[in-house]
N, C-alpha and C. Protein backbone atom coordinates (compact mmCIF):
# COMPACT_ATOMS: atom_id res chain seq x y z
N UNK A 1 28.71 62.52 -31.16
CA UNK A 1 28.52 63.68 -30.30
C UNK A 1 27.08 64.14 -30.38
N UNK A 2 26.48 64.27 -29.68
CA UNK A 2 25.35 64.67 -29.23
C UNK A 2 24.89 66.08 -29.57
N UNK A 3 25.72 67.21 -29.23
CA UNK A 3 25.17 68.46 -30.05
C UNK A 3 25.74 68.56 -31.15
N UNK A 4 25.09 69.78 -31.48
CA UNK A 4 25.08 69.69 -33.16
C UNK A 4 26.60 70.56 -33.58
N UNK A 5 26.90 69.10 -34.52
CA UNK A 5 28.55 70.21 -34.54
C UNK A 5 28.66 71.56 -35.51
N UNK A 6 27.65 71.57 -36.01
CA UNK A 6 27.66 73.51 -36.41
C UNK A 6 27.47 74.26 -34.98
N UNK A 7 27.11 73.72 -33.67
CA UNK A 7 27.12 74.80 -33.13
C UNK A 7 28.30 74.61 -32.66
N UNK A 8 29.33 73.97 -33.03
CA UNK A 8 30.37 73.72 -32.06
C UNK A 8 31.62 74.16 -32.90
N UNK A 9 31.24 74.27 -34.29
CA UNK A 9 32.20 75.06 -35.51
C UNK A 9 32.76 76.33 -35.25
N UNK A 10 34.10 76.62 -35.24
CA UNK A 10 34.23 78.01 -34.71
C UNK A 10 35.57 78.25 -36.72
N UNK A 11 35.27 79.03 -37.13
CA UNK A 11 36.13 78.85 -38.45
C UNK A 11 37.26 79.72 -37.71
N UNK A 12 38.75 78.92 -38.01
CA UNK A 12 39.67 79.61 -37.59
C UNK A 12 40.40 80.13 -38.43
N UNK A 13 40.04 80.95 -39.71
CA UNK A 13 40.45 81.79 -40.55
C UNK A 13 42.14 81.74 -41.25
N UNK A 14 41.80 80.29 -41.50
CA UNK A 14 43.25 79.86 -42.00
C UNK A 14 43.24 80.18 -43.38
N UNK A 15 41.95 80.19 -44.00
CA UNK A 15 42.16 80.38 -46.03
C UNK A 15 42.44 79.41 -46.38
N UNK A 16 42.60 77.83 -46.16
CA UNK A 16 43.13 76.79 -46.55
C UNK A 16 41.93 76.50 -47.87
N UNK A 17 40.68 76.47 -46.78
CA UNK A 17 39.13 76.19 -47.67
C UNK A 17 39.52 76.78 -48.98
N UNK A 18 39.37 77.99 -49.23
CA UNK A 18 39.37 78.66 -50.08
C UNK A 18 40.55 78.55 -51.04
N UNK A 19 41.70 78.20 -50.33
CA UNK A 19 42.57 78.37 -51.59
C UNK A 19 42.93 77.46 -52.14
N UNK A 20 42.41 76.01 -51.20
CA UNK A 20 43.09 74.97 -52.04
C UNK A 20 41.49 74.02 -52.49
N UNK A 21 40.31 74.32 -52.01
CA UNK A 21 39.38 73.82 -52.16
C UNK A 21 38.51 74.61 -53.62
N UNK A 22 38.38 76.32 -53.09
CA UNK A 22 38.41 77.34 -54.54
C UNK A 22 36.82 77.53 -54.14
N UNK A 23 36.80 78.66 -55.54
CA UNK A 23 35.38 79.33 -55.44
C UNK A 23 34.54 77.99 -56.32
N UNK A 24 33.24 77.59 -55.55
CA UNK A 24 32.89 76.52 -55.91
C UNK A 24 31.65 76.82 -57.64
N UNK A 25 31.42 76.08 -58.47
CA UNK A 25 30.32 76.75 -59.29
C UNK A 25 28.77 76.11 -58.35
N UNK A 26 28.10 77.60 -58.48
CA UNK A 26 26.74 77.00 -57.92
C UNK A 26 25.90 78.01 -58.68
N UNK A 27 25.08 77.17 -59.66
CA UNK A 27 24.25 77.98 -60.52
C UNK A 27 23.35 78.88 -60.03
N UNK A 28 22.74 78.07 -58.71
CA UNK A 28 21.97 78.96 -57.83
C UNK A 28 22.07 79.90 -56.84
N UNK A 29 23.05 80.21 -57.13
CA UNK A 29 24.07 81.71 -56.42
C UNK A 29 24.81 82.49 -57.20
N UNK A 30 24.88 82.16 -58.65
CA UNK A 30 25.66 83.56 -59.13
C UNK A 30 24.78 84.58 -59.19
N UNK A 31 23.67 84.76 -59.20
CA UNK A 31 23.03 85.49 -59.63
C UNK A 31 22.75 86.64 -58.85
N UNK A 32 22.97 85.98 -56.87
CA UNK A 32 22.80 86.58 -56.02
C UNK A 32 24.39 87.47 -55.91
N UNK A 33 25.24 86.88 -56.51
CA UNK A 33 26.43 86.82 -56.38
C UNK A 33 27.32 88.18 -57.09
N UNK A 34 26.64 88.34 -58.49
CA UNK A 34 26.87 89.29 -59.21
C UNK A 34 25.92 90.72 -58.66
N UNK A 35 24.67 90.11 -58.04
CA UNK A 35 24.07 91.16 -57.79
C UNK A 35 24.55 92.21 -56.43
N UNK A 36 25.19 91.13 -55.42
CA UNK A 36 26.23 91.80 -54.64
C UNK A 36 27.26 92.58 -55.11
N UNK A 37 28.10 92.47 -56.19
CA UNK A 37 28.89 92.97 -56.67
C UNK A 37 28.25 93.91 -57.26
N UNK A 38 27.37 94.32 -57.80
CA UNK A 38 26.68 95.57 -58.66
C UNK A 38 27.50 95.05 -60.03
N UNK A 39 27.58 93.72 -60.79
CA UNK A 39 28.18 92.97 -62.09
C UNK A 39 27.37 92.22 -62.35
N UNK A 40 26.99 92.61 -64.03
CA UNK A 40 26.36 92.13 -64.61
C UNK A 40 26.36 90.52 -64.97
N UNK A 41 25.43 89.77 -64.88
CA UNK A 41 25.56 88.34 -64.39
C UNK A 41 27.00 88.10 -65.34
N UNK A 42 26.69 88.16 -66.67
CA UNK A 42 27.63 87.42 -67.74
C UNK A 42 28.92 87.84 -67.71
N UNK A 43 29.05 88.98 -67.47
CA UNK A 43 30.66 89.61 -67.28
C UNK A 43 30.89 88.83 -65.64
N UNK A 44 30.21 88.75 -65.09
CA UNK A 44 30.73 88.17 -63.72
C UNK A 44 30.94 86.69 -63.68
N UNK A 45 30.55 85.74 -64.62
CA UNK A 45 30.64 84.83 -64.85
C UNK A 45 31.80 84.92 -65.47
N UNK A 46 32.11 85.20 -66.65
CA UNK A 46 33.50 85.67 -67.46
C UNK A 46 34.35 85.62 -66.58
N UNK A 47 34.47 86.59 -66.15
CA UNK A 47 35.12 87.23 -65.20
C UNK A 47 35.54 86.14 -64.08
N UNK A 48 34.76 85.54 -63.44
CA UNK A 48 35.49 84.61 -61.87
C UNK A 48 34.91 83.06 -62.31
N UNK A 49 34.72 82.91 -63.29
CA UNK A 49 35.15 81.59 -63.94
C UNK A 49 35.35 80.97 -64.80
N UNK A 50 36.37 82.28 -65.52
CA UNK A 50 36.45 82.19 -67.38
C UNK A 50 37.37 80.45 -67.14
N UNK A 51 38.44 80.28 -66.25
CA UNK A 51 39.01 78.87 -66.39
C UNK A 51 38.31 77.74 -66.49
N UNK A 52 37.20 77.54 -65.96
CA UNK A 52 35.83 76.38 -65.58
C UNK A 52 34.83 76.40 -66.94
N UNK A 53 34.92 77.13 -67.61
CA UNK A 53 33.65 77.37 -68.18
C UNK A 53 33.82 77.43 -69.91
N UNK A 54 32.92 76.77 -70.54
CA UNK A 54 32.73 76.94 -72.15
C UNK A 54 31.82 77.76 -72.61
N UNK A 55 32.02 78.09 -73.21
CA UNK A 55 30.52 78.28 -74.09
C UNK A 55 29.91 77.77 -75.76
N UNK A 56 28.77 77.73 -75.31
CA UNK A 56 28.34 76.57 -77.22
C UNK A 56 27.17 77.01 -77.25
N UNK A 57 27.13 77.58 -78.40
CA UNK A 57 25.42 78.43 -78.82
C UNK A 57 24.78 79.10 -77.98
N UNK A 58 25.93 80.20 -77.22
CA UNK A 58 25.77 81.45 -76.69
C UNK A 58 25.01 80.86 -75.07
N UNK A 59 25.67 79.07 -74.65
CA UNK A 59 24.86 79.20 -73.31
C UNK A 59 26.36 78.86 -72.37
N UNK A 60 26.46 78.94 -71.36
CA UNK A 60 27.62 78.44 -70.35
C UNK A 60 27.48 76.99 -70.02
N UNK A 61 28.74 76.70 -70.20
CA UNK A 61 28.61 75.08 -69.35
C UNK A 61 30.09 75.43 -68.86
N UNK A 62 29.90 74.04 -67.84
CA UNK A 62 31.19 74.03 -67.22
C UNK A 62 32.12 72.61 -67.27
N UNK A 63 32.94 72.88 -67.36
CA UNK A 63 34.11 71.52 -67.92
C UNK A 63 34.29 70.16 -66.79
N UNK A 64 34.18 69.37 -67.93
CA UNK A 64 33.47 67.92 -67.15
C UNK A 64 34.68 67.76 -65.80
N UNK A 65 36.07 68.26 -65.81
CA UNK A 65 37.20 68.07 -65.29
C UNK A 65 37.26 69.50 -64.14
N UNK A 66 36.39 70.06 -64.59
CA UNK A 66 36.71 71.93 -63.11
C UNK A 66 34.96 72.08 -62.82
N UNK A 67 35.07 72.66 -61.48
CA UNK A 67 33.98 72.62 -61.05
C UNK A 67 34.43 73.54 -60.02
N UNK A 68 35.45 73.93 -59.53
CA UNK A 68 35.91 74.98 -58.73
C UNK A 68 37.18 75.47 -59.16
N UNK A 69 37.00 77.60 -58.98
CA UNK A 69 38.39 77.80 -59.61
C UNK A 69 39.42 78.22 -58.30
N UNK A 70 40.25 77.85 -58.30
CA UNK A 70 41.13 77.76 -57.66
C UNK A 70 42.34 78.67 -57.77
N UNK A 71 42.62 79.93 -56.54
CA UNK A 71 42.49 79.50 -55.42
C UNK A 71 41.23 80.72 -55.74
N UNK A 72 40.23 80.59 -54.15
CA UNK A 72 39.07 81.99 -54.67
C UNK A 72 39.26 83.09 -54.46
N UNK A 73 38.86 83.42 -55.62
CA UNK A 73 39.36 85.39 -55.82
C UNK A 73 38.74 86.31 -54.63
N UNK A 74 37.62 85.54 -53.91
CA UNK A 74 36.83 86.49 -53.01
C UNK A 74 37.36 86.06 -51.82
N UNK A 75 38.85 85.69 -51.44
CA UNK A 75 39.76 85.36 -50.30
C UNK A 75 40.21 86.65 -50.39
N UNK A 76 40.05 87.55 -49.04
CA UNK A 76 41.26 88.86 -48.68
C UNK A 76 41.89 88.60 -47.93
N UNK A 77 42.90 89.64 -48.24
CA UNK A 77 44.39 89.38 -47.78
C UNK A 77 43.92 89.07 -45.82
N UNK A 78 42.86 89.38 -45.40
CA UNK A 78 42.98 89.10 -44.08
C UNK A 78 42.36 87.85 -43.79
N UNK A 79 42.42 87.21 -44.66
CA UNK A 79 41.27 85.66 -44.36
C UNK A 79 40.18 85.83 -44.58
N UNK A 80 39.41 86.78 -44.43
CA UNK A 80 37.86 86.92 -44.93
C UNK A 80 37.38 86.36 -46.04
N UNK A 81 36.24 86.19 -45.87
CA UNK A 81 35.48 86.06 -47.77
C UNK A 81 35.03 87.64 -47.54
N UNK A 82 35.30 88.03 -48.98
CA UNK A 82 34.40 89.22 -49.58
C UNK A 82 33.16 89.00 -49.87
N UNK A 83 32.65 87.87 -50.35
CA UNK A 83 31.00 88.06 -50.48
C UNK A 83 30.59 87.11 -49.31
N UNK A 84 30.24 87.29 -48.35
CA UNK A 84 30.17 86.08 -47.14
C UNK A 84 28.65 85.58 -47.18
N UNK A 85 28.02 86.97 -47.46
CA UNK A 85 26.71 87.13 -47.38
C UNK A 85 26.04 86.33 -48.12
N UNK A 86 26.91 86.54 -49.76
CA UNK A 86 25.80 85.77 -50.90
C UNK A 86 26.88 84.36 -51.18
N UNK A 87 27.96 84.11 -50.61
CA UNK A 87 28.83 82.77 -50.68
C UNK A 87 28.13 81.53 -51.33
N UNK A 88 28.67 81.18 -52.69
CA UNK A 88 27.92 79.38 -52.79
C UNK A 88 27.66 78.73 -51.47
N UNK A 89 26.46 77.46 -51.97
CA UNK A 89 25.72 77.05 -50.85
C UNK A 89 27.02 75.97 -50.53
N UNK A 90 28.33 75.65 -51.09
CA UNK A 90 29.14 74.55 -51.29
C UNK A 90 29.61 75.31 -50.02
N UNK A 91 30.07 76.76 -49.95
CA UNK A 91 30.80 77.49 -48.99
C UNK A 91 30.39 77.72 -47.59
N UNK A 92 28.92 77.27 -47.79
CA UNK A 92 28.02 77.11 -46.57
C UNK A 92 28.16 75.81 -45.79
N UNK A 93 28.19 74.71 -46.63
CA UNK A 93 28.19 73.80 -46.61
C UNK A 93 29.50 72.96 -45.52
N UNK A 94 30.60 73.32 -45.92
CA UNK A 94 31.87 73.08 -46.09
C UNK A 94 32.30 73.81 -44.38
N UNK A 95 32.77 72.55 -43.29
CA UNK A 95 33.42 71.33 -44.22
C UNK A 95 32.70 70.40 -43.21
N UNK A 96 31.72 70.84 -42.60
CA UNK A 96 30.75 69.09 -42.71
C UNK A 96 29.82 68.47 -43.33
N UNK A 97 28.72 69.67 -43.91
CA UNK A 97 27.83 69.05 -44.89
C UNK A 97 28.38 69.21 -45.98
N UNK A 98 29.51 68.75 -46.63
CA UNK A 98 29.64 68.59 -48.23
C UNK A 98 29.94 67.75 -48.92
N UNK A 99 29.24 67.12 -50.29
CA UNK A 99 29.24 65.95 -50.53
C UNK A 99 30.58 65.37 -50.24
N UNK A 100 31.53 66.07 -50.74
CA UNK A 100 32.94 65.60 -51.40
C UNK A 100 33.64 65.69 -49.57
N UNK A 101 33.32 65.96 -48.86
CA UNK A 101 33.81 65.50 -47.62
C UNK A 101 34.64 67.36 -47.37
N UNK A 102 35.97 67.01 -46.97
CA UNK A 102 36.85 68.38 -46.69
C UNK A 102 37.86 68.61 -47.72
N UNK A 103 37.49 68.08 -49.05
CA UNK A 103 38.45 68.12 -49.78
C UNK A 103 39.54 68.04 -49.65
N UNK A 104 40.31 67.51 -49.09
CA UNK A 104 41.89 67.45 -49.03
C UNK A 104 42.87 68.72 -48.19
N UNK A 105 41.63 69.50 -47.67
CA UNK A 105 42.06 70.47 -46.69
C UNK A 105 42.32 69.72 -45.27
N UNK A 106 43.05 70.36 -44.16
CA UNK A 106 43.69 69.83 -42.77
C UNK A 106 42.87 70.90 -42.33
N UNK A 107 41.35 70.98 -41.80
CA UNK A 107 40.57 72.17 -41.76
C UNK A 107 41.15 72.40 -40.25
N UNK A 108 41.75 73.28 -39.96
CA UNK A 108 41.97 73.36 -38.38
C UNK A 108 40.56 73.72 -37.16
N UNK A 109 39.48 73.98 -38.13
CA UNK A 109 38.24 74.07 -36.84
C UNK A 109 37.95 72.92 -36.56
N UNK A 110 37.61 71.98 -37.97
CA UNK A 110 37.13 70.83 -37.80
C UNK A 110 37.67 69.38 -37.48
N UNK A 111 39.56 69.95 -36.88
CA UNK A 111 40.24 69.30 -35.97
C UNK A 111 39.36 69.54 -34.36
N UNK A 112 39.77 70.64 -34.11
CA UNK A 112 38.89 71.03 -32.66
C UNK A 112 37.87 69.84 -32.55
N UNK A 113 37.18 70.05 -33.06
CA UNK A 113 35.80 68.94 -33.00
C UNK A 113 36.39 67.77 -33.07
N UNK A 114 36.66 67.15 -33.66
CA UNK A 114 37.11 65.88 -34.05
C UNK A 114 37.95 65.57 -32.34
N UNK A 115 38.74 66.44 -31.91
CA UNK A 115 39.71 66.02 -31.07
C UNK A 115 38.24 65.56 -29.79
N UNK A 116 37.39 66.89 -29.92
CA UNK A 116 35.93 66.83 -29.17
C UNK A 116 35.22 65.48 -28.78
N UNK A 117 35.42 64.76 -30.17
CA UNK A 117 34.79 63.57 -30.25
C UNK A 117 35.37 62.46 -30.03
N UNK A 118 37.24 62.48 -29.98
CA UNK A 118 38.13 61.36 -29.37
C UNK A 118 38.10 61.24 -28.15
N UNK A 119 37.52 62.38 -27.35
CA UNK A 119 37.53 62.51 -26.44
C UNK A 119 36.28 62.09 -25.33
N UNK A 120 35.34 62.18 -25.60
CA UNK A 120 33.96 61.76 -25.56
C UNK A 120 33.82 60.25 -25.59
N UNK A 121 34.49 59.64 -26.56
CA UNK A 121 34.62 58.29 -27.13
C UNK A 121 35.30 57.98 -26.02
N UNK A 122 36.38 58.34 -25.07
CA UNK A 122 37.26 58.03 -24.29
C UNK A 122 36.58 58.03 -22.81
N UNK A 123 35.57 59.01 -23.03
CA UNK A 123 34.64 58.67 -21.87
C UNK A 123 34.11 58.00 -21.68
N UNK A 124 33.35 57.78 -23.07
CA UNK A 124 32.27 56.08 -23.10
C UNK A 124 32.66 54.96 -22.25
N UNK A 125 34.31 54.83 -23.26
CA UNK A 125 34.53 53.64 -23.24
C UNK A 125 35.61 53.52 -21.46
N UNK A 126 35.81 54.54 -20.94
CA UNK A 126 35.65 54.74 -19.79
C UNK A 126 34.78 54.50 -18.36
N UNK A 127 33.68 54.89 -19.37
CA UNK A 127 32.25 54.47 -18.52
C UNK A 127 32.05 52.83 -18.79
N UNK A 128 32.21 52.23 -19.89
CA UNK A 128 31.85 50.82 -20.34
C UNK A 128 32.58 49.89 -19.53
N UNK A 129 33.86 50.63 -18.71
CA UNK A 129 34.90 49.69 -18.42
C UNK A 129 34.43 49.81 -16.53
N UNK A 130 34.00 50.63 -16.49
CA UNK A 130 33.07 50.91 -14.81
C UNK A 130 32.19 50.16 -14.73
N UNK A 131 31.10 50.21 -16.04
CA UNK A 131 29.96 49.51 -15.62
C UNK A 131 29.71 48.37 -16.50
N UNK A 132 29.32 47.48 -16.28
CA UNK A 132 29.35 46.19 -17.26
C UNK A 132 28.20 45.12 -16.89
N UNK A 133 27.77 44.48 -17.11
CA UNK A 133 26.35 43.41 -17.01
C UNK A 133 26.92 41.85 -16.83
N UNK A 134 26.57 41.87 -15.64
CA UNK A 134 27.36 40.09 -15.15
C UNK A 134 25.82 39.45 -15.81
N UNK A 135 26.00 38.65 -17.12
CA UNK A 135 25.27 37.47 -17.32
C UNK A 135 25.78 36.40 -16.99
N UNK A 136 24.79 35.30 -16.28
CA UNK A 136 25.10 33.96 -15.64
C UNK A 136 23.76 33.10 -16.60
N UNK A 137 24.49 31.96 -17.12
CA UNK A 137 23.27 30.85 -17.20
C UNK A 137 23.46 29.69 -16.79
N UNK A 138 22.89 28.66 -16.23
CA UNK A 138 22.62 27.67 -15.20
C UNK A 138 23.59 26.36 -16.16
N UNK A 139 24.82 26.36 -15.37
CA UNK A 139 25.89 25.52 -15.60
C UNK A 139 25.21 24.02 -15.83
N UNK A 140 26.75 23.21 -16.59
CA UNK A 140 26.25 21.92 -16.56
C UNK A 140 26.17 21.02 -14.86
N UNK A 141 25.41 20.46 -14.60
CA UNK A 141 25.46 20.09 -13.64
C UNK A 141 24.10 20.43 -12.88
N UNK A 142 23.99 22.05 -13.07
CA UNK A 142 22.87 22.58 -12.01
C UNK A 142 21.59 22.62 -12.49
N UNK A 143 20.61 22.91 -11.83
CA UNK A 143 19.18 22.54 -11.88
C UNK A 143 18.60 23.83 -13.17
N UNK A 144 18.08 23.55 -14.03
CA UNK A 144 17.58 24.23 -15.19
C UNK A 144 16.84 25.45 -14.77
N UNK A 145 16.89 26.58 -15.64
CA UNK A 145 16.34 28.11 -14.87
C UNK A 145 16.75 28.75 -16.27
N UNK A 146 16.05 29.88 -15.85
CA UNK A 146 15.89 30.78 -17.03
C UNK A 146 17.52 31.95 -16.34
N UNK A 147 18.48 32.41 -17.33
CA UNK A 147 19.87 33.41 -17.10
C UNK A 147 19.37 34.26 -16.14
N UNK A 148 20.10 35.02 -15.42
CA UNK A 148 20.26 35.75 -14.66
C UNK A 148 21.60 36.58 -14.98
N UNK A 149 20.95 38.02 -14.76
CA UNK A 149 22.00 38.77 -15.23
C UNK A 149 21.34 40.07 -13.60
N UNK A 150 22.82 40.78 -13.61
CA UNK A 150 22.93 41.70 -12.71
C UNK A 150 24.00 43.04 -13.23
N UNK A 151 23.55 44.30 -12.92
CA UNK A 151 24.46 45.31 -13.18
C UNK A 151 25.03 45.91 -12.06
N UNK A 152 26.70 45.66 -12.40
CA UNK A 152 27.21 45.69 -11.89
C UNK A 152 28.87 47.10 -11.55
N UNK A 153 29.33 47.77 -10.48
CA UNK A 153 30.18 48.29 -10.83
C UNK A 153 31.64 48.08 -10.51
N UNK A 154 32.66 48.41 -10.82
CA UNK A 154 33.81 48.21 -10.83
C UNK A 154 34.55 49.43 -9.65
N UNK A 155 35.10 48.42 -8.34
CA UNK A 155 35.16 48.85 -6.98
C UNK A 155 36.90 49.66 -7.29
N UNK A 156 36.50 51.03 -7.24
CA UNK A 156 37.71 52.14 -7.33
C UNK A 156 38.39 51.90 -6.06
N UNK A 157 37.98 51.49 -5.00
CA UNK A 157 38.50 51.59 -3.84
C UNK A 157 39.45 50.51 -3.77
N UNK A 158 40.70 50.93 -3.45
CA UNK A 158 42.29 50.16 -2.92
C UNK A 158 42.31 49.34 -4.37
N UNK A 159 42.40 49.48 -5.15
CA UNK A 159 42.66 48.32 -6.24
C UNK A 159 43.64 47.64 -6.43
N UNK A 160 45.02 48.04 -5.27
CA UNK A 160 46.14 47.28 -5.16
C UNK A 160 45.89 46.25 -4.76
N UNK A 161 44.44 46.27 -3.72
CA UNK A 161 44.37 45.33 -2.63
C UNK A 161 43.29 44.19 -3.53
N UNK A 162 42.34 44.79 -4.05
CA UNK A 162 41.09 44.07 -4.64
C UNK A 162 41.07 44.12 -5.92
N UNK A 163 42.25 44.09 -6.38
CA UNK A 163 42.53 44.35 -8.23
C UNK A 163 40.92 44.48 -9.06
N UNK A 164 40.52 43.53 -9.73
CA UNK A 164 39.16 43.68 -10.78
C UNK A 164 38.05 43.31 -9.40
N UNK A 165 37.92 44.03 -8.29
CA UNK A 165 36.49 43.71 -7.75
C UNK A 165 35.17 44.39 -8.07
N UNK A 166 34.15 44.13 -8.11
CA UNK A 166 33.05 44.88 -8.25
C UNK A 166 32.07 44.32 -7.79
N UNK A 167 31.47 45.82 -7.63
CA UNK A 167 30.34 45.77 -6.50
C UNK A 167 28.87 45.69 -7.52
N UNK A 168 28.11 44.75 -6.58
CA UNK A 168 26.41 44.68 -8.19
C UNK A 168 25.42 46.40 -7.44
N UNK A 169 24.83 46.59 -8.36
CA UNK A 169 24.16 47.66 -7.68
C UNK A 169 22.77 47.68 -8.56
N UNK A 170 22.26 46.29 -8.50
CA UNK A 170 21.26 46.14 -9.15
C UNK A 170 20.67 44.67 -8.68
N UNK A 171 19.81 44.33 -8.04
CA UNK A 171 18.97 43.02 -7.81
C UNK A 171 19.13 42.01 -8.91
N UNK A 172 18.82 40.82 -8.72
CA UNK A 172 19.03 39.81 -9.31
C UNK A 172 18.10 40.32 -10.79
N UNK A 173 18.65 40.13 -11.96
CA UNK A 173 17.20 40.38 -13.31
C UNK A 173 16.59 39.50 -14.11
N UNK A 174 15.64 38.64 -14.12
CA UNK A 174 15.94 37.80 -15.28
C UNK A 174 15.26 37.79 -16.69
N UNK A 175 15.09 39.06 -16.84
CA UNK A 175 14.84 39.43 -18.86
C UNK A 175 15.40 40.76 -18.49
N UNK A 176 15.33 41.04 -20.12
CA UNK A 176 15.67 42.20 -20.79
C UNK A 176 14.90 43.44 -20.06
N UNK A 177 13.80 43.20 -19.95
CA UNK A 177 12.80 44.66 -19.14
C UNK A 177 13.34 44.96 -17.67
N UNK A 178 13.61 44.02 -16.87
CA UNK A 178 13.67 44.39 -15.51
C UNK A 178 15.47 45.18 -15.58
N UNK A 179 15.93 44.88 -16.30
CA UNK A 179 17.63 45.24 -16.71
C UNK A 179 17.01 46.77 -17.38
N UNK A 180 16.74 46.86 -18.30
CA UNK A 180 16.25 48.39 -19.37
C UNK A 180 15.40 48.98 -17.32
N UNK A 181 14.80 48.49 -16.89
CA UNK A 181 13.98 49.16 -15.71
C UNK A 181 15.34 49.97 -14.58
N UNK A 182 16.35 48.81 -14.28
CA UNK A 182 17.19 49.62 -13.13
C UNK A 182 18.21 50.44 -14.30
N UNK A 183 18.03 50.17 -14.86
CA UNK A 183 18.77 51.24 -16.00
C UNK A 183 18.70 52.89 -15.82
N UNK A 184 17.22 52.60 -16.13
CA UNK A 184 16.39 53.77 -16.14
C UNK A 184 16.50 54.66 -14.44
N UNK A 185 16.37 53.54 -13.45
CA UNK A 185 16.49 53.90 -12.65
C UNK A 185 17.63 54.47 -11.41
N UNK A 186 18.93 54.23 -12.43
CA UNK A 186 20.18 54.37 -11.73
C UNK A 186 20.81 55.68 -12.45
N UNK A 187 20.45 56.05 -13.86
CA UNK A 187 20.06 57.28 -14.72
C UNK A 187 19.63 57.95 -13.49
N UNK A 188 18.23 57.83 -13.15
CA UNK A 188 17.93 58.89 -12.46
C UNK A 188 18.09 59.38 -10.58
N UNK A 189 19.32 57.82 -10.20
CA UNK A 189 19.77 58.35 -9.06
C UNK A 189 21.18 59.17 -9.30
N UNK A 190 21.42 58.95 -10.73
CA UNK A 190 23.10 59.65 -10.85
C UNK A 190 22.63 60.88 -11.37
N UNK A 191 21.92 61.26 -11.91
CA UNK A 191 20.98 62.68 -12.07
C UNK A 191 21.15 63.34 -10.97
N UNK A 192 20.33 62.89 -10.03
CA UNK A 192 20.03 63.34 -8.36
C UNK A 192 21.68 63.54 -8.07
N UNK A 193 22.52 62.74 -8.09
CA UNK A 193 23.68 62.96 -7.43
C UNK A 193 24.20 64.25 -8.11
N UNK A 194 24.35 64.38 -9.33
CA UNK A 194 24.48 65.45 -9.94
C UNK A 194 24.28 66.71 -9.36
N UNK A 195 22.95 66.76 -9.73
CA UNK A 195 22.37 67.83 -8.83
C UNK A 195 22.49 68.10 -7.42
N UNK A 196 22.68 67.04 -6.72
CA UNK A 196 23.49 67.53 -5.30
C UNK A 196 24.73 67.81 -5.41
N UNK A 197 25.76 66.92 -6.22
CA UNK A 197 26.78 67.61 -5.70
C UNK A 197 27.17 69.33 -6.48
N UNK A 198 26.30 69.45 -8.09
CA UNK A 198 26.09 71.27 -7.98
C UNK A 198 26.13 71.81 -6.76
N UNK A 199 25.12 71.34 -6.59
CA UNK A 199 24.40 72.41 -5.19
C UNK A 199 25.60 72.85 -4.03
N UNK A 200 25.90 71.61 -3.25
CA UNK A 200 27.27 71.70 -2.27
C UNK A 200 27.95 72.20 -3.32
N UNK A 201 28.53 71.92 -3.87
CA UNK A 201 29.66 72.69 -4.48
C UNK A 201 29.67 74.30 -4.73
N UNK A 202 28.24 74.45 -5.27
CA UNK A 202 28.19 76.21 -5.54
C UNK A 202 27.89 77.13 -4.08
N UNK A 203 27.93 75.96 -2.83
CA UNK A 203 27.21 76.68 -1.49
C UNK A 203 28.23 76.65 -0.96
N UNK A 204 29.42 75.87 -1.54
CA UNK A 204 30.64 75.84 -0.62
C UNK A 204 32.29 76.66 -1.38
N UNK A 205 31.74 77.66 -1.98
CA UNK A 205 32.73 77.94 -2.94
C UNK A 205 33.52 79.15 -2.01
């Protein structure tokens, strides 16, 4: 897909993230994290990740086996996060840029998209099946020549009558450049068509 799927992310406030994925540890956010809360870093650490966490000669570590506590305490009862503002960067992240993928969540936004992109794919290969490139190279028998290829389209009209016909809509080519050339140039008559048929259409509404 072509645009960018954060702009196409809409979070549909299911709590799944959060409760089965959890408050993630990110060293470089508690700090912002406690300071939102008006809690002192170490009691806030205590506090929302006494399950995750050791301590050995008065420093924190966190257990080779937890790395998020589960489910997160800063989930309210209405789906919200409570700290949204200062949220780990994992929570930012989640659920397309994160290492670990969607964790084992059924994210229902990032169905939307996905369905976005089966769909798109269905156009392609829609379009691939319209337009296609007749290559020919000089049979046994016939006089030696460099391939010839032509682009060609697939005739919508009566197909009961003319099952697989198609029409070429491109001059004879014989390399790669003069093919990339009507390429370019059939791009910019289906552009044009575009733009005309906007036009009639918004003059004839």
């Amino acid at each position: 897909m072509e645009q960018n799927r954060w702009s196409l992310f809409k979070c549909q406030r299911c709590g799944q993230c959060c409760e089965k994925s959890g408050l993630p540890w990110d060293p470089n956010s508690i700090q912002k994290m406690s300071q939102f809360l008006k809690t002192d870093l170490e009691d806030f650490v205590t506090r929302y990740y006494e399950d995750i966490i050791y301590r050995k000669n008065d420093k924190i570590f966190i257990r080779p086996d937890q790395t998020r506590r589960k489910p997160c305490p800063f989930l309210g009862e209405d789906k919200n996060c409570q700290i949204y503002p200062v949220r780990p960067n994992g929570c930012k992240a989640y659920p397309i840029d994160t290492n670990l993928g969607r964790c084992g969540v059924d994210c229902p936004g990032i169905k939307i998209i996905d369905e976005m992109d089966l769909e798109e794919e269905k156009e392609e290969k829609f379009m691939r099946e319209k337009i296609y490139l007749l290559f020919c190279t000089p049979q046994k028998g016939e006089l030696p020549g460099p391939p010839s290829a032509w682009i060609c389209l697939r005739s919508l009209s009566r197909p009961e009558v003319c099952g697989k016909e198609y029409m070429v809509v491109s001059p004879r080519c014989d390399s790669l450049e003069e093919i990339e050339w009507w390429i370019n140039d059939l791009k910019k008559c289906l552009e044009n068509v575009r733009k005309e048929a906007k036009r009639k259409f918004a003059k004839n509404k």
